[in-house]
Protein backbone atom coordinates (compact mmCIF):
# COMPACT_ATOMS: atom_id res chain seq x y z
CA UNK A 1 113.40 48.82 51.25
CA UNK A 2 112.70 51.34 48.98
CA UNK A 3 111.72 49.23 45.97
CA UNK A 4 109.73 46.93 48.76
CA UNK A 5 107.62 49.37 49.68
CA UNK A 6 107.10 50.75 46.41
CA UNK A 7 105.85 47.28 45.03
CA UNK A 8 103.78 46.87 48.18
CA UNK A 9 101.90 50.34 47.56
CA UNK A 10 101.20 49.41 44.18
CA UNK A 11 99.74 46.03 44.87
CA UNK A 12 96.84 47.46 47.27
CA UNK A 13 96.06 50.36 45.06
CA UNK A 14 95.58 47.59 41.81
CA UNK A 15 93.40 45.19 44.14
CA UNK A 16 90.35 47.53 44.84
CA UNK A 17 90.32 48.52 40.99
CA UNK A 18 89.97 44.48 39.82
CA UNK A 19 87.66 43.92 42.76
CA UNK A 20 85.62 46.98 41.41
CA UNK A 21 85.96 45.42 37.49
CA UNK A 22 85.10 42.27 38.47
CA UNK A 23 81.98 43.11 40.23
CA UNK A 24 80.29 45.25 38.04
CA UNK A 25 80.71 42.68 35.73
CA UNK A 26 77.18 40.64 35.24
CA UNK A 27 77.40 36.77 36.86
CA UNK A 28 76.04 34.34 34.14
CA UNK A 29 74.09 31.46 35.32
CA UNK A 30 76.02 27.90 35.66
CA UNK A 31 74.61 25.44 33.05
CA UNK A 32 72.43 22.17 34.19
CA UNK A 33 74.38 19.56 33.49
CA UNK A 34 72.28 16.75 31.05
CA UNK A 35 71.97 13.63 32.59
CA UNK A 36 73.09 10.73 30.49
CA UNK A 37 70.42 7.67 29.94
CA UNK A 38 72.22 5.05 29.45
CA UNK A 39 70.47 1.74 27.98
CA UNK A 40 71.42 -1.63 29.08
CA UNK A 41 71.42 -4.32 26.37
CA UNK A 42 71.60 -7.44 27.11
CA UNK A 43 74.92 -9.65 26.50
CA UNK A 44 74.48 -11.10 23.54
CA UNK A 45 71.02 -10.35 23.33
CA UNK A 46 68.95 -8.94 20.07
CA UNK A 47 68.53 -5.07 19.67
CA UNK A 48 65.01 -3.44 21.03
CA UNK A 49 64.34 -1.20 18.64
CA UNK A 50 61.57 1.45 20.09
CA UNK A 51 58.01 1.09 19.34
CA UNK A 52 56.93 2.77 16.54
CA UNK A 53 53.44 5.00 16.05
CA UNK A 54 50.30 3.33 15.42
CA UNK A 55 48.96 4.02 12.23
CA UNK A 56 45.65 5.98 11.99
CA UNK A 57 43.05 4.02 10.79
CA UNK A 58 41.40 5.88 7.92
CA UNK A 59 37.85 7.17 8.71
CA UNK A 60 34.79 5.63 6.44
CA UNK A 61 33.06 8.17 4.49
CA UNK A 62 29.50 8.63 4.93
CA UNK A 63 27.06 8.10 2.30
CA UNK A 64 23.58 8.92 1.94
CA UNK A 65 20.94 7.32 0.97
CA UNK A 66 19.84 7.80 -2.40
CA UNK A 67 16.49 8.48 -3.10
CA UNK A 68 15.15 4.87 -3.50
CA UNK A 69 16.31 4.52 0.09
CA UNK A 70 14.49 7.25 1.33
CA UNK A 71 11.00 6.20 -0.63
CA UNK A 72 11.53 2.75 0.77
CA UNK A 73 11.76 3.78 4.41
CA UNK A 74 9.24 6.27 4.07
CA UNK A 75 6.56 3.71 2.52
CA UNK A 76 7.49 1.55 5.11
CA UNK A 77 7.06 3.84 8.31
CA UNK A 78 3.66 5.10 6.46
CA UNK A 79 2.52 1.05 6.52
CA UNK A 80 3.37 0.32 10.15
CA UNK A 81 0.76 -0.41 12.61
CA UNK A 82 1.83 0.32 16.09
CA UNK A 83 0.58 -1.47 19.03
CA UNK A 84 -2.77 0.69 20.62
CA UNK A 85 -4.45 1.27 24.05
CA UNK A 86 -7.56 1.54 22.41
CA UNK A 87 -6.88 -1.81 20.07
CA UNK A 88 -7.03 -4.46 23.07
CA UNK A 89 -8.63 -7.26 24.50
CA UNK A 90 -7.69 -7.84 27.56
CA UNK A 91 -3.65 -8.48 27.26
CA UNK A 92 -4.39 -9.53 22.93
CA UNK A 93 -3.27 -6.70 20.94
CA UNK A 94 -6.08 -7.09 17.80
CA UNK A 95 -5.51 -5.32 14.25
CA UNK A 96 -7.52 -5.08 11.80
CA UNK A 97 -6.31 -6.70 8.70
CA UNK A 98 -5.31 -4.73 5.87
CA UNK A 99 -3.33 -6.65 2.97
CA UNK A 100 0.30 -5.34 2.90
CA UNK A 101 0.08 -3.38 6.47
CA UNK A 102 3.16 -3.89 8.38
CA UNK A 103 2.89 -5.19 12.39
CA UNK A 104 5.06 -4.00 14.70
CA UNK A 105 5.25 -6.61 17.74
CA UNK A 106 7.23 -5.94 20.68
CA UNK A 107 8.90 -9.45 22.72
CA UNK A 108 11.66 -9.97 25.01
CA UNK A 109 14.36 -13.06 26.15
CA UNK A 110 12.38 -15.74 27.92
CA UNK A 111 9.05 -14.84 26.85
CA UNK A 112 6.74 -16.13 23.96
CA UNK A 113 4.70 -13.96 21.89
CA UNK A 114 1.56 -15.85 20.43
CA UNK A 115 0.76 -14.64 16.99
CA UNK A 116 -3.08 -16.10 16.74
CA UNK A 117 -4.64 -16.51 12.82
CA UNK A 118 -8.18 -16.40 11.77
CA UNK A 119 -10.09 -19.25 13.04
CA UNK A 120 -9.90 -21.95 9.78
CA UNK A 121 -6.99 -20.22 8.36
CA UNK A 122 -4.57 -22.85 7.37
CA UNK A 123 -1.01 -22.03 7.46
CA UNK A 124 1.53 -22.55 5.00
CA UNK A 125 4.66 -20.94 5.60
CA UNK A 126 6.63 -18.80 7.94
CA UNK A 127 9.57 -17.56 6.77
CA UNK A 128 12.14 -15.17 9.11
CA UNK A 129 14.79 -12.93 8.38
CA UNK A 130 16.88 -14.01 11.32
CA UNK A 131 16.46 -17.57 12.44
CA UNK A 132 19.96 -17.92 14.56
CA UNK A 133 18.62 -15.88 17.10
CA UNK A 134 15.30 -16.27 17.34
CA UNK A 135 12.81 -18.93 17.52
CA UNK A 136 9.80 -19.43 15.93
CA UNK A 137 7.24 -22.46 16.20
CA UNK A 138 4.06 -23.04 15.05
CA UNK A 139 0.85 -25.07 16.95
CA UNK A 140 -3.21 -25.09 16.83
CA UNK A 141 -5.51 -24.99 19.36
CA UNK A 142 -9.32 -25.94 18.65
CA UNK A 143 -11.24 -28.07 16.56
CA UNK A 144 -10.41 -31.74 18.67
CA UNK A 145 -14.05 -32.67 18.83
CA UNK A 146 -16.44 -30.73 16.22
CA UNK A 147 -15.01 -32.58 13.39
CA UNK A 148 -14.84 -28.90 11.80
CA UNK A 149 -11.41 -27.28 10.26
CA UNK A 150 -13.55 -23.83 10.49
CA UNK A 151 -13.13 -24.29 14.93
CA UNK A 152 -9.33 -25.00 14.71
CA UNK A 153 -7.12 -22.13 15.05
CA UNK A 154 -3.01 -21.68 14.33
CA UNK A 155 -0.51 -20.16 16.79
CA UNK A 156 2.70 -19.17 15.59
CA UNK A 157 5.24 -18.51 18.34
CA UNK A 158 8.08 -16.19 18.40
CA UNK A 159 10.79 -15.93 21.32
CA UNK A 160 14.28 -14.27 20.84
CA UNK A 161 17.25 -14.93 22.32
CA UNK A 162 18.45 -11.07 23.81
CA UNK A 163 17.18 -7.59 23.45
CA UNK A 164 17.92 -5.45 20.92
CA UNK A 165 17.26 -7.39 17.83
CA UNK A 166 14.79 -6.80 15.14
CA UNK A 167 13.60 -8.91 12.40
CA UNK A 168 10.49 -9.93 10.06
CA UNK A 169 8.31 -12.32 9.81
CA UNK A 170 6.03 -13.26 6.84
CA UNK A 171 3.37 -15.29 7.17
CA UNK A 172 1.42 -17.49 4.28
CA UNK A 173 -2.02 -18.90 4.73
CA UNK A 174 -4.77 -20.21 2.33
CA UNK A 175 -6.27 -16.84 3.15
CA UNK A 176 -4.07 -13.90 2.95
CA UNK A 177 -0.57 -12.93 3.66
CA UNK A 178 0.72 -11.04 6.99
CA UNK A 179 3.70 -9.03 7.05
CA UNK A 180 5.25 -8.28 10.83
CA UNK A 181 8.38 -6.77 12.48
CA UNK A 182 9.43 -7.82 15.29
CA UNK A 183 11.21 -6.58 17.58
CA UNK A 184 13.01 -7.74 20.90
CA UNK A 185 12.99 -5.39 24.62
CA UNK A 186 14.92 -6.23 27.38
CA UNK A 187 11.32 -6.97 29.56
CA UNK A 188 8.77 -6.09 27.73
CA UNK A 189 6.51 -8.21 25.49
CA UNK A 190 3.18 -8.35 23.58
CA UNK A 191 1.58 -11.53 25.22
CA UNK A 192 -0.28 -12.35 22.06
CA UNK A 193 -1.89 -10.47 18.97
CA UNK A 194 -4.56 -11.32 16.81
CA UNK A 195 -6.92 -9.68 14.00
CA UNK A 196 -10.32 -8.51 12.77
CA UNK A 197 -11.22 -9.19 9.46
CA UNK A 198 -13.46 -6.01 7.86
CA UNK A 199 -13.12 -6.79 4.03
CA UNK A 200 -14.70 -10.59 5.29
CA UNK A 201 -17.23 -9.15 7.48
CA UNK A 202 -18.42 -6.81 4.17
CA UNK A 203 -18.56 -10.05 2.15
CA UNK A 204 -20.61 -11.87 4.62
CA UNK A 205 -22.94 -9.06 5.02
CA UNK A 206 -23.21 -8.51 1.17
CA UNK A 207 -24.10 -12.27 0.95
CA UNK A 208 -26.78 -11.95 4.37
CA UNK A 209 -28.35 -9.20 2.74
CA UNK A 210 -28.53 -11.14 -0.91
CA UNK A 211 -29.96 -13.85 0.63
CA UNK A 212 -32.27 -12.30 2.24
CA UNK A 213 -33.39 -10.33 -0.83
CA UNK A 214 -33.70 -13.49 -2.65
CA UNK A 215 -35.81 -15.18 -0.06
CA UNK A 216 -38.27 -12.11 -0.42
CA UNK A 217 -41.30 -12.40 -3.03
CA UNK A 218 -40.92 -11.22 -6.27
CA UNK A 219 -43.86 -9.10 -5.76
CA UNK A 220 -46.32 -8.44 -2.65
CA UNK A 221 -50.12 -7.82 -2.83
CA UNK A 222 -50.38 -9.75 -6.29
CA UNK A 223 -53.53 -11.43 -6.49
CA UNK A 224 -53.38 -14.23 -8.28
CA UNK A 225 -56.10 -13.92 -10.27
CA UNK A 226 -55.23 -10.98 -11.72
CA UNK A 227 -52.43 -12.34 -13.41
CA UNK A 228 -51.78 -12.28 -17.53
CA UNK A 229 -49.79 -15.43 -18.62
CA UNK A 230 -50.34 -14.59 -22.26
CA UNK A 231 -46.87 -14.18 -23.76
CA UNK A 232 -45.18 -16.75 -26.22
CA UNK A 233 -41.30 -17.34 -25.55
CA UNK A 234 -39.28 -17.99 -29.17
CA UNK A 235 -36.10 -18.23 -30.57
CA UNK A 236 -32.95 -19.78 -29.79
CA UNK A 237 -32.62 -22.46 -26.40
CA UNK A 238 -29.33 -21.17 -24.08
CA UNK A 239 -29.01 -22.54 -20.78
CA UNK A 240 -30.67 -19.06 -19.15
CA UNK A 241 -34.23 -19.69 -21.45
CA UNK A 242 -36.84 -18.06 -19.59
CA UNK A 243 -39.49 -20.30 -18.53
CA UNK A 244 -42.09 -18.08 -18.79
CA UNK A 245 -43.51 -14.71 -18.63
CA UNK A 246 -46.47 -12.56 -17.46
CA UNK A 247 -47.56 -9.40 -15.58
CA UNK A 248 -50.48 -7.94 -13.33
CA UNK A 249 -51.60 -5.00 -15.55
CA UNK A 250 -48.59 -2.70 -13.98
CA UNK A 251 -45.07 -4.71 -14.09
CA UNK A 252 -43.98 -7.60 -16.37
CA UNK A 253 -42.28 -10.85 -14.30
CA UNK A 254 -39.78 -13.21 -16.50
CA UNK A 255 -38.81 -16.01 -14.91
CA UNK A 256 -35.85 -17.78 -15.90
CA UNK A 257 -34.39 -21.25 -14.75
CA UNK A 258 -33.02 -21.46 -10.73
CA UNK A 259 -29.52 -21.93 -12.71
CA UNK A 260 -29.84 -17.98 -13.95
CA UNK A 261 -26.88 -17.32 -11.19
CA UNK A 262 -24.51 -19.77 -12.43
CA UNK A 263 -23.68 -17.88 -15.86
CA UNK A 264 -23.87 -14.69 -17.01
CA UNK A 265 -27.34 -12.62 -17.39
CA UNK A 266 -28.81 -11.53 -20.53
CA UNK A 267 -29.85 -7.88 -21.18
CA UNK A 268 -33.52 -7.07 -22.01
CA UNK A 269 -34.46 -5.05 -25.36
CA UNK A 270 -37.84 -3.87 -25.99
CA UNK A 271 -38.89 -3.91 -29.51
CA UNK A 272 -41.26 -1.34 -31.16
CA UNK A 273 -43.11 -1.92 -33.80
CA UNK A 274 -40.09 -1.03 -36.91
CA UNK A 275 -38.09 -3.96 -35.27
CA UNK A 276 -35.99 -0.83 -33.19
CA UNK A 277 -34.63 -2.46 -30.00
CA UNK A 278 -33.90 -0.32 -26.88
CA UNK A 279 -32.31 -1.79 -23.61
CA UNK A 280 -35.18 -1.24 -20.85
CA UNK A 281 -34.37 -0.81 -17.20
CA UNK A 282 -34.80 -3.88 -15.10
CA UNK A 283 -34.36 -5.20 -11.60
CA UNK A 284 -33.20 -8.52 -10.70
CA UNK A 285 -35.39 -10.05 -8.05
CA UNK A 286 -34.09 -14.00 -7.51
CA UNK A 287 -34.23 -15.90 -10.30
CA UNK A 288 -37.05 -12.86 -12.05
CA UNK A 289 -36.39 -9.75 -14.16
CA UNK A 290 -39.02 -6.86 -12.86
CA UNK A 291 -39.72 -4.64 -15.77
CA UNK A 292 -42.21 -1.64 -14.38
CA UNK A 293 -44.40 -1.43 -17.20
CA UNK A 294 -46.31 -3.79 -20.08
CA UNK A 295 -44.73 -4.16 -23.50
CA UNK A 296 -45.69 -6.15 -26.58
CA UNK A 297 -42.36 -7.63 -27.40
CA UNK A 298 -38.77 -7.60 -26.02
CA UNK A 299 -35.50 -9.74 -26.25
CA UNK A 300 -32.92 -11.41 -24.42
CA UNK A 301 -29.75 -11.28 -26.28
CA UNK A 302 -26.00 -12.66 -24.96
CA UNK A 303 -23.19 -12.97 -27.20
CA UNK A 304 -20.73 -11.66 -29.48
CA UNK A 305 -19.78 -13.34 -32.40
CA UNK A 306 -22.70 -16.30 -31.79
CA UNK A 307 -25.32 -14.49 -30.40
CA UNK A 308 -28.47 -16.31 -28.41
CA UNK A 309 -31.41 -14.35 -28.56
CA UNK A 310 -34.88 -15.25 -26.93
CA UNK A 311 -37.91 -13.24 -28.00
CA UNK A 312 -40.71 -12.80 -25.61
CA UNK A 313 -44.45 -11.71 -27.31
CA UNK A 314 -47.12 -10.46 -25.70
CA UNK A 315 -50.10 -12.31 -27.78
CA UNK A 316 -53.13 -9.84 -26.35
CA UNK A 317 -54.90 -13.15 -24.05
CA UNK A 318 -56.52 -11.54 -20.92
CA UNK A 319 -57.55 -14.41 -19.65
CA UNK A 320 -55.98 -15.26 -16.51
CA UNK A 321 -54.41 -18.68 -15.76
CA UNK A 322 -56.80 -20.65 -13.45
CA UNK A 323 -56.89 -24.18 -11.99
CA UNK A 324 -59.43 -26.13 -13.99
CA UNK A 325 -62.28 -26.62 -12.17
């Protein structure tokens, strides 16, 4: 009983102690168990391996553009006309022509541009940069029933397929040559373009007011009877001979063949009386030289190596050239 009870007493006064030890001791945290993947393959069936990375597409390094580029682009921005507000006729865009200007034209899918030439103006090539995805025609309008090539006018037609393209032109005529860029909107397009002509317009007026200076008299308020035909014409016989030669006491008139145009013009020379020759000023008045004063003797000389020379002598007659009575 004894030894019982001892045993007993020695159990409960153990318990509280490992009770105490084992909760003052800290609780670590249960582990998360790591779910298995398992992968089914096929019976009999070829491995899958996994897919592997893409790989990276190297990046293109930019270059600049050297130097050349930049003149080029620059020359060409500084040469491009741009459609104006102030440059229309009604819905025709008109430029005025400037050899080696670059037009800008603005078209779009299912509409026709209509690039009109100078009436006259033959055409004789059109040649595109792209000609998959545009087209590009030619036709004339004018000229049925006047019989004249100077009424009948050329068209040439551009249409492009989408928007967002751009291409040249380059047009050849008899005439000139036109340079364009075209370029292609989703709706909007230049109806038609044309141009004005200023270098021809100088010409023509340069020729107007020649004519007209030629169809004026030599001289006004000459009386005829006051004219001096007493000069003798010698020397050597070129086309441009004068045919003769007098004055009216103030100015000398030579007049030389109607032909004078055709070739060049001989200078004058006066002569003094040691045989000195001095080039005189002159004015050309139709087929007559105008010298403002008399002289006694003068030459027309043309030539280098074979030189023609005319002499022209006053011979001192007064006497004025009448109609014989």
């Amino acid at each position: 009983m004894k030894a019982a009870f001892r045993a007993a007493t020695a159990l409960a006064l153990a318990a509280p102690a490992a009770a105490q030890t084992t909760s003052t001791a800290p609780a670590l945290p249960a582990r998360a168990a790591v779910p298995s993947v398992a992968v089914a393959t096929p019976p009999n069936g070829p491995v899958v391996s996994p897919p592997k990375a893409a790989t990276p597409v190297p990046r293109r390094r930019h270059i600049p553009p050297s130097p050349a580029e930049l003149r080029v682009r620059a020359a060409n921005r500084a040469a491009t006309l741009e459609p104006a507000t102030g440059g229309y006729l009604n819905a025709v865009q008109v430029f005025p022509y400037s050899d080696g200007a670059i037009y800008h034209v603005l078209t779009a899918p299912g509409q026709v541009t209509d690039i009109a030439l100078q009436p006259g103006e033959t055409l004789v090539a059109v040649a595109a940069g792209d000609t998959v995805r545009w087209v590009i025609g030619d036709t004339t309008s004018g000229g049925a029933g006047s019989g004249s090539d100077e009424t009948r006018r050329t068209h040439v037609l551009v249409k492009p397929f989408t928007a967002g393209l751009t291409t040249n032109i380059i047009i050849t005529t008899d005439r000139r040559t036109y340079h364009l860029a075209l370029t292609s909107t989703a709706r909007t397009a230049m109806p038609a373009l044309s141009w004005t002509y200023p270098q021809d317009a100088l010409i023509a007026l340069k020729a107007a007011a020649e004519a007209a200076r030629a169809a004026q008299p030599v001289a006004s308020g000459l009386a005829v009877d006051q004219l001096h035909f007493g000069y003798a014409i010698t020397g050597d016989k070129p086309a441009w001979r004068p045919l003769r030669a007098f004055d009216d006491g103030r100015q000398t008139f030579i007049e030389f063949p109607a032909s004078l145009g055709e070739s060049e013009a001989p200078p004058l020379f006066l002569v003094d009386a040691k045989g000195n020759a001095e080039l005189v000023n002159y004015r050309v008045q139709g087929r007559y030289y105008v010298v403002d004063r008399i002289f006694d003797a003068a030459e027309l000389r043309l030539g280098l190596k074979h030189q023609d020379v005319v002499r022209i002598n006053r011979t001192g007659q007064t006497a004025s050239r009448r109609r014989p009575s």
